[in-house]
N, C-alpha and C. Protein backbone atom coordinates (compact mmCIF):
# COMPACT_ATOMS: atom_id res chain seq x y z
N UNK A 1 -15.41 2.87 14.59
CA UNK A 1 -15.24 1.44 14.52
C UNK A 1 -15.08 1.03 13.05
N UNK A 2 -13.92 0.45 12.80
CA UNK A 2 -13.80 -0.20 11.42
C UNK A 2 -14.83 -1.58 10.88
N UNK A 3 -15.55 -1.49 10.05
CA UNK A 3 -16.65 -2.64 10.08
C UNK A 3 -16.48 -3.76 9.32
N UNK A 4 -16.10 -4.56 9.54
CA UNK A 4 -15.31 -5.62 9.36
C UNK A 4 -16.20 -6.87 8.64
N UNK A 5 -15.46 -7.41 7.35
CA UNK A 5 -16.67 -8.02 6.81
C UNK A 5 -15.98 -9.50 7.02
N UNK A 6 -16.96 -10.66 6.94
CA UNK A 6 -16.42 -12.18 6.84
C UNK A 6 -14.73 -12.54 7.23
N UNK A 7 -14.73 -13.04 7.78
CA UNK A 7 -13.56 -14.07 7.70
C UNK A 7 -13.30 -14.80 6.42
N UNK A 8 -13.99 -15.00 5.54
CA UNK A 8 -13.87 -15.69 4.72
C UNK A 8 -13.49 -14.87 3.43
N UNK A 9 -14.20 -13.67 3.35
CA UNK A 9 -13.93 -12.62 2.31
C UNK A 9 -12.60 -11.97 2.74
N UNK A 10 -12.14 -11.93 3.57
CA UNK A 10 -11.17 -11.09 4.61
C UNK A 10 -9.84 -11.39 4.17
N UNK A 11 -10.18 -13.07 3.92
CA UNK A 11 -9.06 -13.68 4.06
C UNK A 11 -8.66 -14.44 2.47
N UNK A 12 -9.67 -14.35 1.77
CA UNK A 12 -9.62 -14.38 0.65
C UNK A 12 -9.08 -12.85 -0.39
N UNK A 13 -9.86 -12.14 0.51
CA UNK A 13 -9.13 -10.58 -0.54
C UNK A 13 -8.09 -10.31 -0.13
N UNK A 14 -7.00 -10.76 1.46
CA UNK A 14 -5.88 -10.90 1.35
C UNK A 14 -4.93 -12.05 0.49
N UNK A 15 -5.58 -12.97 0.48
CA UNK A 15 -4.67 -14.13 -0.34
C UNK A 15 -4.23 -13.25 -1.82
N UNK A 16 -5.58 -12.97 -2.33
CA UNK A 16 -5.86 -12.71 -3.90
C UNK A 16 -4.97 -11.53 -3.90
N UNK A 17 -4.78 -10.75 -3.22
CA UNK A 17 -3.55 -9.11 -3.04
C UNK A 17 -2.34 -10.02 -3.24
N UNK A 18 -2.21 -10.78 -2.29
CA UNK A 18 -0.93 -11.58 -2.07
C UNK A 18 -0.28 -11.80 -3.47
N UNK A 19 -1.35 -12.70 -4.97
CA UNK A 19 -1.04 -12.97 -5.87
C UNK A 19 -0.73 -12.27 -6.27
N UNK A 20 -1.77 -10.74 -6.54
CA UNK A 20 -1.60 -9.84 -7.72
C UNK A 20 -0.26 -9.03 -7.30
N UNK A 21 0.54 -9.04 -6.23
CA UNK A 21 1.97 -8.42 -5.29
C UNK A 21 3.06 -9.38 -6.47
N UNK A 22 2.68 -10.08 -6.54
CA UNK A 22 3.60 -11.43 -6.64
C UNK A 22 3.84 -11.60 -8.25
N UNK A 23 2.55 -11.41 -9.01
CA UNK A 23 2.31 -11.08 -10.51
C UNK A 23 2.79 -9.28 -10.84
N UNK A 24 2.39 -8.86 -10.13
CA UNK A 24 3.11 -7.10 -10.08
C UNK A 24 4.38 -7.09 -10.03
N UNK A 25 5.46 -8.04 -9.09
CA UNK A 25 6.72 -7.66 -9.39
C UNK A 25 7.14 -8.50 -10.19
N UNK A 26 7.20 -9.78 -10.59
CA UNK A 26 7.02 -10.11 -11.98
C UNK A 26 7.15 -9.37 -13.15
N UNK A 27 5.85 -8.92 -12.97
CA UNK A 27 5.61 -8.00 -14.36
C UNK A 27 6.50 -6.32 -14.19
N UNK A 28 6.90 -6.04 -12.98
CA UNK A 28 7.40 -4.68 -13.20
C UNK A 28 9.15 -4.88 -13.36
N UNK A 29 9.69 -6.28 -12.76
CA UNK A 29 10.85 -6.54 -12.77
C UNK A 29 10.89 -6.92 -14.18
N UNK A 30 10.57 -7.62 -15.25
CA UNK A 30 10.60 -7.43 -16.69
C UNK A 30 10.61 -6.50 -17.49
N UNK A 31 9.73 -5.56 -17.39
CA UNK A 31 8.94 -4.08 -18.20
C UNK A 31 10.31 -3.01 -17.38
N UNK A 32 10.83 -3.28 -16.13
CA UNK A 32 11.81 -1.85 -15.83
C UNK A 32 12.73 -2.52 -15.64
N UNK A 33 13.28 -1.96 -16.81
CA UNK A 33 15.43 -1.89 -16.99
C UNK A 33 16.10 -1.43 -16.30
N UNK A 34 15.69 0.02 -15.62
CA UNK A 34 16.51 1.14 -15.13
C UNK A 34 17.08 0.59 -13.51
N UNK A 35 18.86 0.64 -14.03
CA UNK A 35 19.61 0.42 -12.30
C UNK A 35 18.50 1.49 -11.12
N UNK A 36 18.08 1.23 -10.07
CA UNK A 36 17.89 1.94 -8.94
C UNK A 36 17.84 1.53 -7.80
N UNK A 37 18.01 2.59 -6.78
CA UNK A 37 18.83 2.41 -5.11
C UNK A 37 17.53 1.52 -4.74
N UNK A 38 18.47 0.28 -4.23
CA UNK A 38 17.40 -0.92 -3.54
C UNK A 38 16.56 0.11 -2.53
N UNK A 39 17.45 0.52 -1.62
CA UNK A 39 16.31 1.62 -0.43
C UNK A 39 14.88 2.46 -1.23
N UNK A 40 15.74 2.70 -2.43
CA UNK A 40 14.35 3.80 -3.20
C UNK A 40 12.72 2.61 -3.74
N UNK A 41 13.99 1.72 -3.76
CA UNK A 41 12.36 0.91 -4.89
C UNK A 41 11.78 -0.12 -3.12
N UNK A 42 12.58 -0.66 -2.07
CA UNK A 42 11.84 -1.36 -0.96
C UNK A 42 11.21 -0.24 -0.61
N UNK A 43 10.94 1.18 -0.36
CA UNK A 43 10.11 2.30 -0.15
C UNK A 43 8.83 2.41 -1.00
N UNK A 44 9.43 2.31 -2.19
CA UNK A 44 8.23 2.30 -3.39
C UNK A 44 7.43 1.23 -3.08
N UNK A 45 8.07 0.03 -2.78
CA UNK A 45 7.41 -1.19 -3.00
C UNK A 45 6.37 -1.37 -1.59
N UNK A 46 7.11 -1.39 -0.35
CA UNK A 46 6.59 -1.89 0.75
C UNK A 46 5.44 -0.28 1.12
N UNK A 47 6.22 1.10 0.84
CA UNK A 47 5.89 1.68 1.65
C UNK A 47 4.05 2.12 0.93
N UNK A 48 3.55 2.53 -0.59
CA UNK A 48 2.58 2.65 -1.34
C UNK A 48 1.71 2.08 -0.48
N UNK A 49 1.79 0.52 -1.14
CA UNK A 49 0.69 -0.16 -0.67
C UNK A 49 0.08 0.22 0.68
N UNK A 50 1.23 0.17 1.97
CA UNK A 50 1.02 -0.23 2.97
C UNK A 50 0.22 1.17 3.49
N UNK A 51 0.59 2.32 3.25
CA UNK A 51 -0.07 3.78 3.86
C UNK A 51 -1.47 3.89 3.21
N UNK A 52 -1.28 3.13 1.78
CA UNK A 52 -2.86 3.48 0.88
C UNK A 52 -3.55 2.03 1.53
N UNK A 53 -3.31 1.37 1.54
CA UNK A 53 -4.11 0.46 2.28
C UNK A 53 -4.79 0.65 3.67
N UNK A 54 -3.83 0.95 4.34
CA UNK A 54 -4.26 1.12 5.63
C UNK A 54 -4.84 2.25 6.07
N UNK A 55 -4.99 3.73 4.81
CA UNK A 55 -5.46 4.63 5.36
C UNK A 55 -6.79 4.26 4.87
N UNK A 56 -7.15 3.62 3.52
CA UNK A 56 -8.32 2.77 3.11
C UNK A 56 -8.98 2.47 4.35
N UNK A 57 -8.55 1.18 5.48
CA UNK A 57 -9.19 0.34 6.47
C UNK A 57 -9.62 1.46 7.23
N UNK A 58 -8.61 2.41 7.86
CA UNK A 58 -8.77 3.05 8.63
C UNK A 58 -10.20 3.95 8.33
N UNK A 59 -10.39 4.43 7.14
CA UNK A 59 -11.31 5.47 7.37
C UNK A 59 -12.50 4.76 6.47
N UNK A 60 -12.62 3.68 5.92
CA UNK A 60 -13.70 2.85 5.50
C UNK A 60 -14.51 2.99 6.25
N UNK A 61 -16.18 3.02 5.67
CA UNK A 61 -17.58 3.17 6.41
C UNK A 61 -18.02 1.56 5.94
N UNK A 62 -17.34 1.22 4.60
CA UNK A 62 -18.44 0.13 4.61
C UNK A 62 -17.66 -1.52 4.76
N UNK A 63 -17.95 -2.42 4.66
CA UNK A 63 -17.15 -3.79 4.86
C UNK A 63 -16.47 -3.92 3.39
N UNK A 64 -17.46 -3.68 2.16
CA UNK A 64 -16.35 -3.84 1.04
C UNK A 64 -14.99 -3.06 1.33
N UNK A 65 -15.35 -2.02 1.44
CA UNK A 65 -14.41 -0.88 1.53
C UNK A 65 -12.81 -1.34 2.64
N UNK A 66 -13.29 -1.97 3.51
CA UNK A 66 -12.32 -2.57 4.44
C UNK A 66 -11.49 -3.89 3.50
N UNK A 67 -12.64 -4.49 2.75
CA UNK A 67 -11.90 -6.19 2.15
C UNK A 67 -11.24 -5.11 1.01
N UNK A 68 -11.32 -4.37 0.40
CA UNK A 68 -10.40 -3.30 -0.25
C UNK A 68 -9.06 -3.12 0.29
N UNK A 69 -9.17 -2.06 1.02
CA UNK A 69 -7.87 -2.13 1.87
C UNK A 69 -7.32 -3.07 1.93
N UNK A 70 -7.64 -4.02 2.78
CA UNK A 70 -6.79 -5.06 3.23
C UNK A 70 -6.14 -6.25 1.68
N UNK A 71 -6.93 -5.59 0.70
CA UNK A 71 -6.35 -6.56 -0.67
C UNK A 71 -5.00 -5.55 -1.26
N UNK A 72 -5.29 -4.00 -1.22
CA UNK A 72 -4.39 -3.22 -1.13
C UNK A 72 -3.11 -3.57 -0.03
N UNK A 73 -3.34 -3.69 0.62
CA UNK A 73 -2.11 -3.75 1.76
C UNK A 73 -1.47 -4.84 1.69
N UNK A 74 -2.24 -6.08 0.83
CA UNK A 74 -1.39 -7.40 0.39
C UNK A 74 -1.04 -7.26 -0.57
N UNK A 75 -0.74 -6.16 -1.10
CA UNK A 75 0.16 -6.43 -2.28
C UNK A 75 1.11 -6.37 -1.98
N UNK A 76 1.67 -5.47 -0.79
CA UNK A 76 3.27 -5.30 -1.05
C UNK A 76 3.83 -6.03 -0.32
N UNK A 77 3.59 -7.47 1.01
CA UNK A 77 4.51 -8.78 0.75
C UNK A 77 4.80 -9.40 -0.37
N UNK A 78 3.61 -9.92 -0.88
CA UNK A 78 4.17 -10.64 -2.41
C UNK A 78 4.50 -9.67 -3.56
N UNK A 79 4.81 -8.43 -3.44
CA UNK A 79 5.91 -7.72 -4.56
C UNK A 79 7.09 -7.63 -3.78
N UNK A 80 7.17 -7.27 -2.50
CA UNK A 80 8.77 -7.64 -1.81
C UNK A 80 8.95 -9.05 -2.20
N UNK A 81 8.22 -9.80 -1.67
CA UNK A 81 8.87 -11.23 -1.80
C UNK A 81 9.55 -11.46 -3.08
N UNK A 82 8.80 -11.14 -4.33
CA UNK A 82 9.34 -11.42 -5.50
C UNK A 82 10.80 -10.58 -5.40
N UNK A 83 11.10 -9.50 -4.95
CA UNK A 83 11.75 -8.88 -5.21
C UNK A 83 13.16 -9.40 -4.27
N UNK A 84 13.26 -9.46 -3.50
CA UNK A 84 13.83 -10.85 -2.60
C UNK A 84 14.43 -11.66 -2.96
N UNK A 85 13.65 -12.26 -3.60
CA UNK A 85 13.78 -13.85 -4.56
C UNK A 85 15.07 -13.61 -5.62
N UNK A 86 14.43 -12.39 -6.74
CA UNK A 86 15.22 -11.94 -7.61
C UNK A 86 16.51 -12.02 -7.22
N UNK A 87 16.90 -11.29 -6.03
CA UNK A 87 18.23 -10.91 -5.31
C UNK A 87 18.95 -11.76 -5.10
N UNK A 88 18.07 -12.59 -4.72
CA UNK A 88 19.13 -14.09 -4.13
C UNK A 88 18.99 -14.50 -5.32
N UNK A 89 17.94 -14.97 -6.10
CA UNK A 89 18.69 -16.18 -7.00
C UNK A 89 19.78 -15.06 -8.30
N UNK A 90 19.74 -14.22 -8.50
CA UNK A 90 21.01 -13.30 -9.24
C UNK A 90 22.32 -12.96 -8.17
N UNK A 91 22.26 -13.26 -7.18
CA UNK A 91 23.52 -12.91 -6.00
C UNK A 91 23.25 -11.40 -5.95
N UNK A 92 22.78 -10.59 -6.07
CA UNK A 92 22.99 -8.77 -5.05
C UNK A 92 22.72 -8.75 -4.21
């Protein structure tokens, strides 16, 4: 059984992932120059978070350990999103 802490912490250590996703591609779309295959970096981007996060929830004993994960696993909407954004407002 995964042990599941607050609604309130739950949903707060997803918001706060959400930001630092959102400040991460920000900051990595500035700092990296290098052309690369959109497929290679939406893999990098969506796929990290989402396997290290969720193997986090999955095998967590304690409730921090779960509001972990789940702040891990929000990072990579708001670094896609940014990355998204980029696309459209430059036209690729």
């Amino acid at each position: 059984m995964i042990p599941l802490p607050r609604a309130r912490l739950l949903t707060s250590a997803m918001l706060v992932g959400n930001a630092v996703g959102l400040l991460a591609g920000v900051a990595g779309t500035v700092l990296v120059q290098t052309r690369m295959r959109p497929d290679i970096v939406i893999a990098l981007v969506v796929g990290i978070p989402s396997v290290l996060g969720l193997t986090i929830i999955l095998f967590s004993g304690r409730r921090w350990v779960t509001t972990l994960g789940a702040f891990i696993l929000a990072v990579a909407p708001g670094w896609f999103g940014v990355l998204v954004a980029i696309q459209v407002a430059t036209g690729g």
